[in-house]
Protein backbone atom coordinates (compact mmCIF):
# COMPACT_ATOMS: atom_id res chain seq x y z
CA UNK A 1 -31.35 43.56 14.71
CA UNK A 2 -33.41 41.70 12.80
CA UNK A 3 -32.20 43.07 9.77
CA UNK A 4 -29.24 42.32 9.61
CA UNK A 5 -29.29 38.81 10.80
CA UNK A 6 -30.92 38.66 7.42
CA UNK A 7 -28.39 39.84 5.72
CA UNK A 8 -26.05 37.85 7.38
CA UNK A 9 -28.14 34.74 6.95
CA UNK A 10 -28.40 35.54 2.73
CA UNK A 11 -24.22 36.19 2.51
CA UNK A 12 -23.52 32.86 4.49
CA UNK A 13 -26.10 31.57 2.02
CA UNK A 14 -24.37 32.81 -0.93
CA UNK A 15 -20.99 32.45 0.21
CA UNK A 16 -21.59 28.61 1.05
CA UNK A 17 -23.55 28.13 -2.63
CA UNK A 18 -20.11 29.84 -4.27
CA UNK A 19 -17.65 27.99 -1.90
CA UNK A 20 -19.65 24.40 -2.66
CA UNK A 21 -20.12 25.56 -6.43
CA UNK A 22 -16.37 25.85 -6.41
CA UNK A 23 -15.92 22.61 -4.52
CA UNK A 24 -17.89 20.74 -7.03
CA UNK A 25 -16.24 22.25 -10.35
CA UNK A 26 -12.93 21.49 -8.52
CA UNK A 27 -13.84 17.60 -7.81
CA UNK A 28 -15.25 17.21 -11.71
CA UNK A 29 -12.23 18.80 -13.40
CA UNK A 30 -9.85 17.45 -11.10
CA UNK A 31 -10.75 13.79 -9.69
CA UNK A 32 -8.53 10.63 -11.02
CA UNK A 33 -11.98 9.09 -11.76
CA UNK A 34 -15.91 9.56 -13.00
CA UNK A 35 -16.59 7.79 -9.98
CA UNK A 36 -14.52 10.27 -7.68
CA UNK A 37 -15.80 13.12 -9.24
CA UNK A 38 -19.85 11.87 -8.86
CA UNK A 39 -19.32 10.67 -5.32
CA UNK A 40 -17.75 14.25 -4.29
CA UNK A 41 -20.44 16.11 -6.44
CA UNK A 42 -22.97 14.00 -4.84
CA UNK A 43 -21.84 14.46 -1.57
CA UNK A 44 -21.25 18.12 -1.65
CA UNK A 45 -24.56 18.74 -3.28
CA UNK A 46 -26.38 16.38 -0.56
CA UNK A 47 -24.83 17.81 2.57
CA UNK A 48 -22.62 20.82 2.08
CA UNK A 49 -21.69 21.58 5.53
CA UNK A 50 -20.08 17.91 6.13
CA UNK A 51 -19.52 17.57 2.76
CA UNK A 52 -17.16 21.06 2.60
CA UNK A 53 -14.48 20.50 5.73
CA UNK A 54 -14.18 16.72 4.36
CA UNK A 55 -13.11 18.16 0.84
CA UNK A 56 -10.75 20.54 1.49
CA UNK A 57 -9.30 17.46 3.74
CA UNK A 58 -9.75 14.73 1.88
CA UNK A 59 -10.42 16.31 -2.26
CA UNK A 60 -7.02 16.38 -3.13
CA UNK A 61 -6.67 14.27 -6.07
CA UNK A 62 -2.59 14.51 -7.42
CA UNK A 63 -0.28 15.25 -5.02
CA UNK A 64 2.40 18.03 -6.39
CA UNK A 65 6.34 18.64 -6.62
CA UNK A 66 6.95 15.32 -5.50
CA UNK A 67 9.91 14.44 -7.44
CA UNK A 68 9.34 10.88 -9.03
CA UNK A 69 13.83 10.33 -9.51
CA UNK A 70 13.40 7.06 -11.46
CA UNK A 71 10.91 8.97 -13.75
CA UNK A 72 12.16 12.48 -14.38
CA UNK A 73 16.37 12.29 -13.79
CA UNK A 74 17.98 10.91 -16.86
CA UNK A 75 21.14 10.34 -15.03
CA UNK A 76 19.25 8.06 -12.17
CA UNK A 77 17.76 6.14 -15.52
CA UNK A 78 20.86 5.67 -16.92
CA UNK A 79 22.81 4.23 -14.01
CA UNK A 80 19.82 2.15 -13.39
CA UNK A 81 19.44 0.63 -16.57
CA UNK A 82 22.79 0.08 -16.47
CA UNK A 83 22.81 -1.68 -13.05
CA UNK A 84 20.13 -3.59 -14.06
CA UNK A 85 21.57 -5.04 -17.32
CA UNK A 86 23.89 -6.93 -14.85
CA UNK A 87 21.23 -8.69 -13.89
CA UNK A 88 19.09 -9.97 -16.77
CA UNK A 89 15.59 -11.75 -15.72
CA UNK A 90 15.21 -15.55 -16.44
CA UNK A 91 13.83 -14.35 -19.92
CA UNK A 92 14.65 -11.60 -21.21
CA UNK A 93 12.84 -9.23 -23.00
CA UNK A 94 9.47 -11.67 -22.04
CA UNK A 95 6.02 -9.86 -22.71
CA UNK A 96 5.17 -10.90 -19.51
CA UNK A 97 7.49 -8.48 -17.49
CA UNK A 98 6.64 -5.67 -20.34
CA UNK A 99 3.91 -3.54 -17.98
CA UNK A 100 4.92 -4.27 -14.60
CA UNK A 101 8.44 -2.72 -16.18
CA UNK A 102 6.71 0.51 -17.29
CA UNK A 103 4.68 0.87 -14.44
CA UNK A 104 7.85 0.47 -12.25
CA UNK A 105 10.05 2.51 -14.31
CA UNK A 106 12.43 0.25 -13.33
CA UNK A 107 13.18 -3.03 -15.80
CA UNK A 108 12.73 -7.25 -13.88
CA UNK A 109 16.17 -8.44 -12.96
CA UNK A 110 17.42 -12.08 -11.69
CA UNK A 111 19.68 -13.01 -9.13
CA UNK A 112 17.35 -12.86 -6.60
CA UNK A 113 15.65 -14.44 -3.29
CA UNK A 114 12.30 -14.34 -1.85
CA UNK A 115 11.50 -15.77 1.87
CA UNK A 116 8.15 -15.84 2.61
CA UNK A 117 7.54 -14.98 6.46
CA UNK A 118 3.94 -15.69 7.29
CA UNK A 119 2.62 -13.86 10.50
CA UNK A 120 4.55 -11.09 12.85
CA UNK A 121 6.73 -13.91 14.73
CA UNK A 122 8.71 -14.57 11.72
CA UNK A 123 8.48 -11.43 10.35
CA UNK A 124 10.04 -9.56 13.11
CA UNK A 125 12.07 -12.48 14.13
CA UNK A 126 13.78 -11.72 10.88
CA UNK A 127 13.28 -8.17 10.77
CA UNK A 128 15.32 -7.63 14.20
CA UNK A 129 17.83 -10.08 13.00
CA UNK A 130 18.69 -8.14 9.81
CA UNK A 131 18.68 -5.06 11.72
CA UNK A 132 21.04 -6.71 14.62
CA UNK A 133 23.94 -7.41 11.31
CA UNK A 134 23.76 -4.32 9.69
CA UNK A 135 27.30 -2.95 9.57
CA UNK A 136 27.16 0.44 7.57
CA UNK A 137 23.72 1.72 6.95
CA UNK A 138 19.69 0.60 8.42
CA UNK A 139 16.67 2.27 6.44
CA UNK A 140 13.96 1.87 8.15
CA UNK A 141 10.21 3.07 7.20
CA UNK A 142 6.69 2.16 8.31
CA UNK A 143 3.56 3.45 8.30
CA UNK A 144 2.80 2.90 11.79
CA UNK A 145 4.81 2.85 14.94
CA UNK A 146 3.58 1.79 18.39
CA UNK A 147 5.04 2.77 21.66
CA UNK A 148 4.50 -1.02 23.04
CA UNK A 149 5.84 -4.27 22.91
CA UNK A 150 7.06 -4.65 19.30
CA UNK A 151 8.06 -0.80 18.84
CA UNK A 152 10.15 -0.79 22.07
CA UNK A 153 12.05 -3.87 20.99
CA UNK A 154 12.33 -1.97 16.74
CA UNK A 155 13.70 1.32 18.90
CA UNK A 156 16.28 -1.06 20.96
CA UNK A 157 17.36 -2.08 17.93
CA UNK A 158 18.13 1.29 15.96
CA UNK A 159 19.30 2.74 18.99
CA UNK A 160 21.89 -0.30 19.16
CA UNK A 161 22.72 -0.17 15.52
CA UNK A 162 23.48 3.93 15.82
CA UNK A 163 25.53 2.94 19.08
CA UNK A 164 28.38 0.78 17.23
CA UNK A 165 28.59 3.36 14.42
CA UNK A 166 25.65 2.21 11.72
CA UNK A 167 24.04 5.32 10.11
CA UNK A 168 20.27 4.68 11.08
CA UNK A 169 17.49 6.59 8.89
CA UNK A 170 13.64 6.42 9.99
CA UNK A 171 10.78 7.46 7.90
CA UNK A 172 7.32 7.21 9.46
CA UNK A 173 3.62 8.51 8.65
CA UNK A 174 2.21 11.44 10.66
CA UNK A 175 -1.17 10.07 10.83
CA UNK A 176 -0.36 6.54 10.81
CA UNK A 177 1.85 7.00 13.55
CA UNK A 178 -0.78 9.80 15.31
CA UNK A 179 -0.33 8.80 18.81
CA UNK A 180 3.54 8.15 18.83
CA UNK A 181 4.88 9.98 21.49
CA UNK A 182 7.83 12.46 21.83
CA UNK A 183 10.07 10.79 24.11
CA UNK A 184 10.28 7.54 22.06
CA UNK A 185 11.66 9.78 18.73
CA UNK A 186 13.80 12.20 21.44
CA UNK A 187 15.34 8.57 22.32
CA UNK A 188 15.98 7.56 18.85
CA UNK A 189 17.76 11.41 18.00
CA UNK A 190 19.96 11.32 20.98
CA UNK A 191 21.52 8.43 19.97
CA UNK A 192 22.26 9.25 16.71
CA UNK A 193 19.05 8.10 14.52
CA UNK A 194 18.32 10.42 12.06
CA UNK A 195 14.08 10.42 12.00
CA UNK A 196 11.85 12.31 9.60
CA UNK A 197 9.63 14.87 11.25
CA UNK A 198 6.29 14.53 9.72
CA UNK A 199 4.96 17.73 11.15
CA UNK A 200 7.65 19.31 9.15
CA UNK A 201 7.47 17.45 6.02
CA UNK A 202 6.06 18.79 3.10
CA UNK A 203 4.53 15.63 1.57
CA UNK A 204 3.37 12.42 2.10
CA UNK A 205 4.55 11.64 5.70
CA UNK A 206 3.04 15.01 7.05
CA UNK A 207 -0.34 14.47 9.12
CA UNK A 208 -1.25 17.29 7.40
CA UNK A 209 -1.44 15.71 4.11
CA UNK A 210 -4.23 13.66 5.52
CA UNK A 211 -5.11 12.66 2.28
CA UNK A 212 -2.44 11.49 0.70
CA UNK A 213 -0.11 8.75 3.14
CA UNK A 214 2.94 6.91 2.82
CA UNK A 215 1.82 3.61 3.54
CA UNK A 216 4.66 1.56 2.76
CA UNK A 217 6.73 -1.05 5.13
CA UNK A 218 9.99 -1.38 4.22
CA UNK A 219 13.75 -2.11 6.03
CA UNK A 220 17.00 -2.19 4.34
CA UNK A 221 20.14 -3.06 5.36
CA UNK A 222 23.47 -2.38 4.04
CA UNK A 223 21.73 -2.52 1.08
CA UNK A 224 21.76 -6.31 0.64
CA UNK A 225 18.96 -7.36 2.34
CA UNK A 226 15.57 -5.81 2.08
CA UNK A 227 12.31 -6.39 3.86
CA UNK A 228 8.61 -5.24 2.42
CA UNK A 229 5.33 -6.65 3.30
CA UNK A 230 1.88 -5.80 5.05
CA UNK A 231 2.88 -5.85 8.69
CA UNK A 232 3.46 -2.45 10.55
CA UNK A 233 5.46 -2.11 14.16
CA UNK A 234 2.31 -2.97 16.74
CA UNK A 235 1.66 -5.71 18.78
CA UNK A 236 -1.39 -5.92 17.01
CA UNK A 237 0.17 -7.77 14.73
CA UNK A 238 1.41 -10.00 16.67
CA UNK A 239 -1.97 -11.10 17.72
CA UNK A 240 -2.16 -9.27 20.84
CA UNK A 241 -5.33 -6.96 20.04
CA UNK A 242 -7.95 -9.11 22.00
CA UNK A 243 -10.46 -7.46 19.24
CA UNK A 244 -8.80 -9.25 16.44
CA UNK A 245 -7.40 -12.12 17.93
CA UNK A 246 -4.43 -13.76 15.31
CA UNK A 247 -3.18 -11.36 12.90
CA UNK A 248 -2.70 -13.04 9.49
CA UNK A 249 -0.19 -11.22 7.63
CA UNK A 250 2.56 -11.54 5.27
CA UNK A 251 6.17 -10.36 4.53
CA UNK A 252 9.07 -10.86 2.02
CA UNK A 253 12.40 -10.91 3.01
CA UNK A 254 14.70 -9.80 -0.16
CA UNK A 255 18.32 -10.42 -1.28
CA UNK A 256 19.82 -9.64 -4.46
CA UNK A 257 19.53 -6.59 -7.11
CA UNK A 258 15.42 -6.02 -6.05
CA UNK A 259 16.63 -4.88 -2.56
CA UNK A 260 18.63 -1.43 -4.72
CA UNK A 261 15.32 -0.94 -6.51
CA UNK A 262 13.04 -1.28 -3.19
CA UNK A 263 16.37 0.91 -1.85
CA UNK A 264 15.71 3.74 -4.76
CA UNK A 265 12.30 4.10 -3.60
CA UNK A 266 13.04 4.91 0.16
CA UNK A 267 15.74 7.49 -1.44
CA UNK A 268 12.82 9.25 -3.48
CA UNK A 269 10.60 9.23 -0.01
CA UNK A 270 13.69 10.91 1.80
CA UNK A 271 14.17 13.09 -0.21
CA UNK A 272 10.59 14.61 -0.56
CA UNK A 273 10.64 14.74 2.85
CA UNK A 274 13.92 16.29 3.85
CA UNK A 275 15.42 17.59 0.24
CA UNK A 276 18.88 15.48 1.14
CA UNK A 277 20.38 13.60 -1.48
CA UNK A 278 21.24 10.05 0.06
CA UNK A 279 22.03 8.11 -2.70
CA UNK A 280 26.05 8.58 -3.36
CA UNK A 281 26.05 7.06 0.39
CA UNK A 282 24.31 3.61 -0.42
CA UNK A 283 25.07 0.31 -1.63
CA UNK A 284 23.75 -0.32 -5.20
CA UNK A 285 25.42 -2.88 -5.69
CA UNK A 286 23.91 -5.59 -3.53
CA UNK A 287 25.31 -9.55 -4.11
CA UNK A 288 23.17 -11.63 -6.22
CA UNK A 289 21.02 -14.50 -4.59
CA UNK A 290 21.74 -18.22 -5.09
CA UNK A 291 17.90 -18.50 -5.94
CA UNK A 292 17.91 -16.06 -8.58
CA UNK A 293 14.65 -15.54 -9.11
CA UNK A 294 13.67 -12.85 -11.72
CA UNK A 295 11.54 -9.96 -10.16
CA UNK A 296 10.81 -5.99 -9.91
CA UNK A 297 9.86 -3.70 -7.16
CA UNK A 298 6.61 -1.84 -8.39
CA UNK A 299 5.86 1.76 -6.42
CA UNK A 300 3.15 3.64 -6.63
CA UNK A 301 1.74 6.51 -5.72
CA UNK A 302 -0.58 9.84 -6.60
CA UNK A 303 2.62 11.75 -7.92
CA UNK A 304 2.68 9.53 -10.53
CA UNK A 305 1.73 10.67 -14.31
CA UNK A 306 -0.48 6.99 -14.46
CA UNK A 307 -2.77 5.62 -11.81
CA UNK A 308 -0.33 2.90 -11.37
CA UNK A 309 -1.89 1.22 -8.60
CA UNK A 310 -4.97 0.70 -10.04
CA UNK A 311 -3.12 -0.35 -13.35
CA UNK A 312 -0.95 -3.12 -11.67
CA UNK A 313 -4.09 -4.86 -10.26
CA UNK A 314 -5.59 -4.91 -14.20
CA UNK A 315 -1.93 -5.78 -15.87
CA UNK A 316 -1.92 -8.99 -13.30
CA UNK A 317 -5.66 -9.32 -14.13
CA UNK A 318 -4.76 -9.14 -17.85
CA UNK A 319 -1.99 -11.82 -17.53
CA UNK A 320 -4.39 -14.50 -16.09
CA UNK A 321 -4.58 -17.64 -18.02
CA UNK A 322 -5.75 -20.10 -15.50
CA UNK A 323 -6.18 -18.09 -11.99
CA UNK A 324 -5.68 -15.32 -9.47
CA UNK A 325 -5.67 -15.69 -6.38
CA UNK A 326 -5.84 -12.61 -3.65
CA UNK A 327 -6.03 -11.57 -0.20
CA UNK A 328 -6.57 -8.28 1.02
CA UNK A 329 -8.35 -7.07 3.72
CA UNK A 330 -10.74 -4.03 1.78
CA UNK A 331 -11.94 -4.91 -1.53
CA UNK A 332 -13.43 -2.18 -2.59
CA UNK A 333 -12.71 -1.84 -6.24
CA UNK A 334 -13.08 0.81 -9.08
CA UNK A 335 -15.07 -0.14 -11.70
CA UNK A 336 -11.72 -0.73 -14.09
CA UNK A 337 -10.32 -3.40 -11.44
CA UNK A 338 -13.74 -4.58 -11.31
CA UNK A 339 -14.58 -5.06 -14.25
CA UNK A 340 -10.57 -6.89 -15.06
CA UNK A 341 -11.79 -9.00 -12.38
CA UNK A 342 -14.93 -10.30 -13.92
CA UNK A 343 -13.67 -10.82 -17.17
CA UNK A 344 -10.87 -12.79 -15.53
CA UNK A 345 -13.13 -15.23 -14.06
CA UNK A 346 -15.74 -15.16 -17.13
CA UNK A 347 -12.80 -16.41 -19.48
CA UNK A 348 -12.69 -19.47 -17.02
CA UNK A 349 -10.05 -18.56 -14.68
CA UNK A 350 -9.91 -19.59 -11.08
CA UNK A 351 -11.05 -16.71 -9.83
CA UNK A 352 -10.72 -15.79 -5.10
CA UNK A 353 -10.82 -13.22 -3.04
CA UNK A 354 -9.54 -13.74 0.44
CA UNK A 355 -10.90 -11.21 2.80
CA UNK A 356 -11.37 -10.69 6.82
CA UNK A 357 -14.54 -11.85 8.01
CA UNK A 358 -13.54 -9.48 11.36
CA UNK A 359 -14.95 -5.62 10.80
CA UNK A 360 -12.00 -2.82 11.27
CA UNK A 361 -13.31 -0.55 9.49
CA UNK A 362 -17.05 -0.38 9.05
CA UNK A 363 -17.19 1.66 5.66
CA UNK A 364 -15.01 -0.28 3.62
CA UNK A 365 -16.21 -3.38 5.38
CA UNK A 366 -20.00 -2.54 4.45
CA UNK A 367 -18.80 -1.28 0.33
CA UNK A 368 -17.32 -4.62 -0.05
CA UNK A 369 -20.70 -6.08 0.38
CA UNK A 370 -22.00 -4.13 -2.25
CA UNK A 371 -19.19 -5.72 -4.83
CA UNK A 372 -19.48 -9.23 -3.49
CA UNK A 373 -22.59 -10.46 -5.65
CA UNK A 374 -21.70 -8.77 -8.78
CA UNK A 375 -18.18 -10.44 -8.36
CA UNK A 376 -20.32 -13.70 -7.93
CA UNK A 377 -22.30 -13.77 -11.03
CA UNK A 378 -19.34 -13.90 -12.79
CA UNK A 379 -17.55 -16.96 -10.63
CA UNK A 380 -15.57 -15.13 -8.29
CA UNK A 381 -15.47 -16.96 -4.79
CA UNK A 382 -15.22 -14.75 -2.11
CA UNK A 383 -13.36 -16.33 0.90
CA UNK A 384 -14.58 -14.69 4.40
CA UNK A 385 -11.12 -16.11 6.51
CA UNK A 386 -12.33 -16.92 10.05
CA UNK A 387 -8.71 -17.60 11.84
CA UNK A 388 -8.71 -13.79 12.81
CA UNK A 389 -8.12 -10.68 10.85
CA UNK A 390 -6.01 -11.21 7.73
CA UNK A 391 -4.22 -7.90 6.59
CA UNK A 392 -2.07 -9.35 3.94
CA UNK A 393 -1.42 -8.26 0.70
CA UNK A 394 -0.70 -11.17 -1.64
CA UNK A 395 -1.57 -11.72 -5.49
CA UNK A 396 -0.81 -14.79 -7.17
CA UNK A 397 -1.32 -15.53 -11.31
CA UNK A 398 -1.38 -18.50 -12.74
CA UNK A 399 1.94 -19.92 -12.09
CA UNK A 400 4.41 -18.30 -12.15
CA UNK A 401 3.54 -14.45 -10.87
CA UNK A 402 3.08 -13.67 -7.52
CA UNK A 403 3.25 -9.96 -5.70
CA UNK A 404 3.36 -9.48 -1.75
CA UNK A 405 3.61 -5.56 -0.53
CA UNK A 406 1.52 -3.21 0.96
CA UNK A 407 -1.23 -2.19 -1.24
CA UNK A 408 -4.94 -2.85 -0.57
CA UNK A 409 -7.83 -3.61 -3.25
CA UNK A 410 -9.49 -0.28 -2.86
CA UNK A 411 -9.09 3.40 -4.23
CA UNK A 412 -6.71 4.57 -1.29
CA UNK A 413 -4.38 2.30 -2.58
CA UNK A 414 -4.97 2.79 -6.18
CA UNK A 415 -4.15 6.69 -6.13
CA UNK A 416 -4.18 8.38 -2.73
CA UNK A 417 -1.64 5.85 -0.65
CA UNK A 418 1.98 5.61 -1.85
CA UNK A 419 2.60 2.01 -2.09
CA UNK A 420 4.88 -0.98 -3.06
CA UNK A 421 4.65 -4.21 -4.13
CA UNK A 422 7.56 -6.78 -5.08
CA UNK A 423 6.34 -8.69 -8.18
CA UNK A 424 8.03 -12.00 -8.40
CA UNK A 425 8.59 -13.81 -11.90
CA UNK A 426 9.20 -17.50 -10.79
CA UNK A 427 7.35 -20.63 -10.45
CA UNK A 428 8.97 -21.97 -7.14
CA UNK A 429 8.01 -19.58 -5.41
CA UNK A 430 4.39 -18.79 -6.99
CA UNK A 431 4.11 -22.60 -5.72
CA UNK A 432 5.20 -21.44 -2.30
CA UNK A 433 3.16 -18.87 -2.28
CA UNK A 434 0.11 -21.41 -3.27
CA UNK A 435 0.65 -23.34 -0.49
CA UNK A 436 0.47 -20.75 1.54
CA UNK A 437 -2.90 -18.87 0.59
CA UNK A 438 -4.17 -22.79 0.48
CA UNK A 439 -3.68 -23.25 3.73
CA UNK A 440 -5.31 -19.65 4.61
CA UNK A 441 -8.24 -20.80 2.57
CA UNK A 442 -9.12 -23.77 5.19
CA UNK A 443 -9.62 -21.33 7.76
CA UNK A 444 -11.98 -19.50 5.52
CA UNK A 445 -15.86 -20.24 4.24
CA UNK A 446 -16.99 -19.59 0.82
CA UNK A 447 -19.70 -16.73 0.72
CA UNK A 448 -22.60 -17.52 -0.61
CA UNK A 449 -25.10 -15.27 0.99
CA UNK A 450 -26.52 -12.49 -1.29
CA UNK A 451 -26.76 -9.16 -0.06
CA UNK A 452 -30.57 -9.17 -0.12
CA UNK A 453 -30.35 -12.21 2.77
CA UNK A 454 -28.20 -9.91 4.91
CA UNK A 455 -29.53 -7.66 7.92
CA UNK A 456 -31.79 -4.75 6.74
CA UNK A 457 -28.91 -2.47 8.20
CA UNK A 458 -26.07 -4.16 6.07
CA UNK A 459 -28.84 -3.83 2.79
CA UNK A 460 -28.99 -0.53 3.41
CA UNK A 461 -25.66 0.85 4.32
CA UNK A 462 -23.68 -0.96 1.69
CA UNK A 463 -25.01 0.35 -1.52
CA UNK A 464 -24.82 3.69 -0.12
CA UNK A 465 -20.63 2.66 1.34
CA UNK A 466 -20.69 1.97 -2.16
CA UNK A 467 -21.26 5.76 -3.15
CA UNK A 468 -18.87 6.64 -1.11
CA UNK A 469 -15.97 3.69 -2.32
CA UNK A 470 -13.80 6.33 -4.73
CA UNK A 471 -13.29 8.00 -1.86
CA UNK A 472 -12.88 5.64 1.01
């Protein structure tokens, strides 16, 4: 007996050195980044038995056969380019637009508007408006859904919408949206909304694709007005988590030519995840805006041949003349946006960082205190914003840029998350935007505390968070 629980014990052995020796070969030859690659080897090495079940979870690093249609169909490139020559940007063929264009795959065009709705009041306020006119078509996707307050009232609506004849699509994320029931969906098919099952989806959307999620927030109707921004359907963010308290957040409410590019996107997303072909059905021809502000929608995602995420935070970083401005609620860099960042502020620029001072998450919460007096040497002021938890998304350069969407300061959002922003061209409303994050910043306090004054615990969890930030 002994024997061979011996044996046994020396083939787990080997078969756990091969499996992890496999694992590790896999995360050097295959990670987006040196720093994924060490932080998997290290972490595999260090602890194989936690370190194996979280890798074959969470070590996929490109997701494949997503079909990127703006990218690889000529004929989609064509009709877009043409579409889009109808509606040239403020300046034409301006350096400025020249890599948020190729990152986008999709040129800037004018003849837009861009409403700022601060907080979930407005937001939804508008939201369920939009929703309430729609007359042919409502596309709706979020990355999470709540059965509660705000959800029920979002369902009402669709439901109401499929009820006087409005084709209603719904794309949601499996893991995101974990805990959505069955009876709220059952509601939404029997009345005619067409939903995307995520525990039959092959991609992004699927909670079985834990790694890579579709974390974007986005409503379009009739494809003339458009809606993208940080806030997902839960009361939460309407303040009502007594944890958080106020939920600072931000939307953008589109009209104009931007709405068929943010439009394109959600066709790409529906198609992955049910292989129909939606786009002969939909308005791509939206009216232009009074406003006519120049602007592009920039997606991104780990199907693409580029790490665009990452590269849109150092293209805006590049552009910087006199500041940048940014709130996010994880900053947990790479060491490319880091070090765009730095240089930024060591050429002079007016350099913050507007993050929560309220702990959701406690890993990314602790890495960002391993960034924070790095950042500092250089003149970076972190903001630590005090008036609850603030979960918006907002970059402003200089200006006359400014980009509101859904995608975080951290690796997740660089390469795992698929993600948009809508990059806006215009200096009314990078002044608008201004105001705004100026008025955020007198409910925050500058950060001066270095990391060595903190609690021994926070000293000595955050460089090791750190370690584990390419994979956070």
């Amino acid at each position: 007996m002994g024997s061979n629980t011996t044996i046994f014990a020396v083939l787990l052995a080997v078969v756990l050195s091969l499996t992890v020796a496999f694992a590790v070969w896999r995360a050097i030859s295959t990670a987006r980044t040196p720093q994924g690659a060490a932080a998997w080897t290290v972490f595999l090495l260090a602890a194989p038995w936690f370190a194996l079940p979280a890798y074959l979870i969470l070590g996929q690093h490109k997701l494949k056969g997503y079909r990127v249609t703006r990218r690889s169909s000529r004929l989609v490139r064509r009709e877009m380019d043409a579409f889009c020559a109808d509606y040239p940007p403020a300046d034409p063929g301006s350096r400025r637009y020249r890599a948020f264009e190729r990152l986008a795959a999709m040129p800037a065009v004018g003849g837009n508007s861009a409403e700022l709705l601060v907080d979930g009041r407005a937001t939804f306020d508008a939201v369920f408006a939009a929703m309430d006119r729609a007359e042919h078509y409502l596309l709706v996707q979020f990355y999470t859904i709540a059965e509660d307050g705000v959800g029920n009232d979002m369902a009402a609506r669709m439901i109401a919408a499929a009820e006087r004849g409005v084709l209603v699509r719904l794309i949601f994320d499996g893991v995101g949206s974990y805990g959505l029931p069955a009876h709220y969906l059952k509601a939404l098919r029997d009345a005619g909304v067409e939903v995307v099952d995520p525990a039959n989806a092959p991609g992004p959307t699927s909670r079985f694709q834990i790694n890579f999620r579709n974390h974007r927030k986005t409503v379009i109707i009739d494809g003339e007005e458009g809606f993208i921004g940080g806030h997902n359907v839960k009361d939460d963010y309407l303040g009502k988590n007594p944890t958080f308290g106020p939920w600072r957040d931000t939307h953008l409410h589109l009209r104009g030519p931007m709405v068929a590019q943010l439009q394109l996107v959600f066709a790409e997303d529906w198609h992955w995840a049910t292989g129909e072909s939606i786009g002969s059905g939909l308005n791509w021809r939206p009216e232009s805006a009074e406003a006519n502000l120049s602007g592009l929608v920039l997606p991104s995602g780990p199907a693409d041949d580029m790490d665009t995420g990452a590269l849109f935070f150092i293209s805006a970083l590049a552009e910087a003349r006199a500041r940048v401005w940014i709130a996010t609620p994880y900053f947990v860099p790479d060491q490319d946006v880091l070090s765009a960042l730095v240089s930024a502020a060591l050429r002079g620029c007016d350099v913050k960082v507007l993050v929560p001072d309220t702990i959701d998450h406690y890993l990314p919460w602790l890495a960002a205190h391993a960034f924070f007096d790095e950042v500092r040497a250089a003149g970076v002021e972190v903001l630590r914003y005090e008036g609850g938890f603030v979960h918006q998304k907002v970059m402003l350069v200089d200006d006359d840029l400014a980009a509101v969407g859904s995608a975080n300061l951290d690796n997740r959002s660089f390469r795992l998350n698929f993600e948009t922003m809508a990059v806006i061209f215009d200096r009314g409303f990078a002044s608008r935007v201004a105001k705004m994050l100026e008025a955020d910043f007198t409910r925050a306090y500058k950060m001066d505390k270095p990391l060595s004054a903190h609690p021994l615990w926070v000293r000595a969890a955050a460089p090791l968070a750190r370690l584990l930030a390419p994979i956070l």
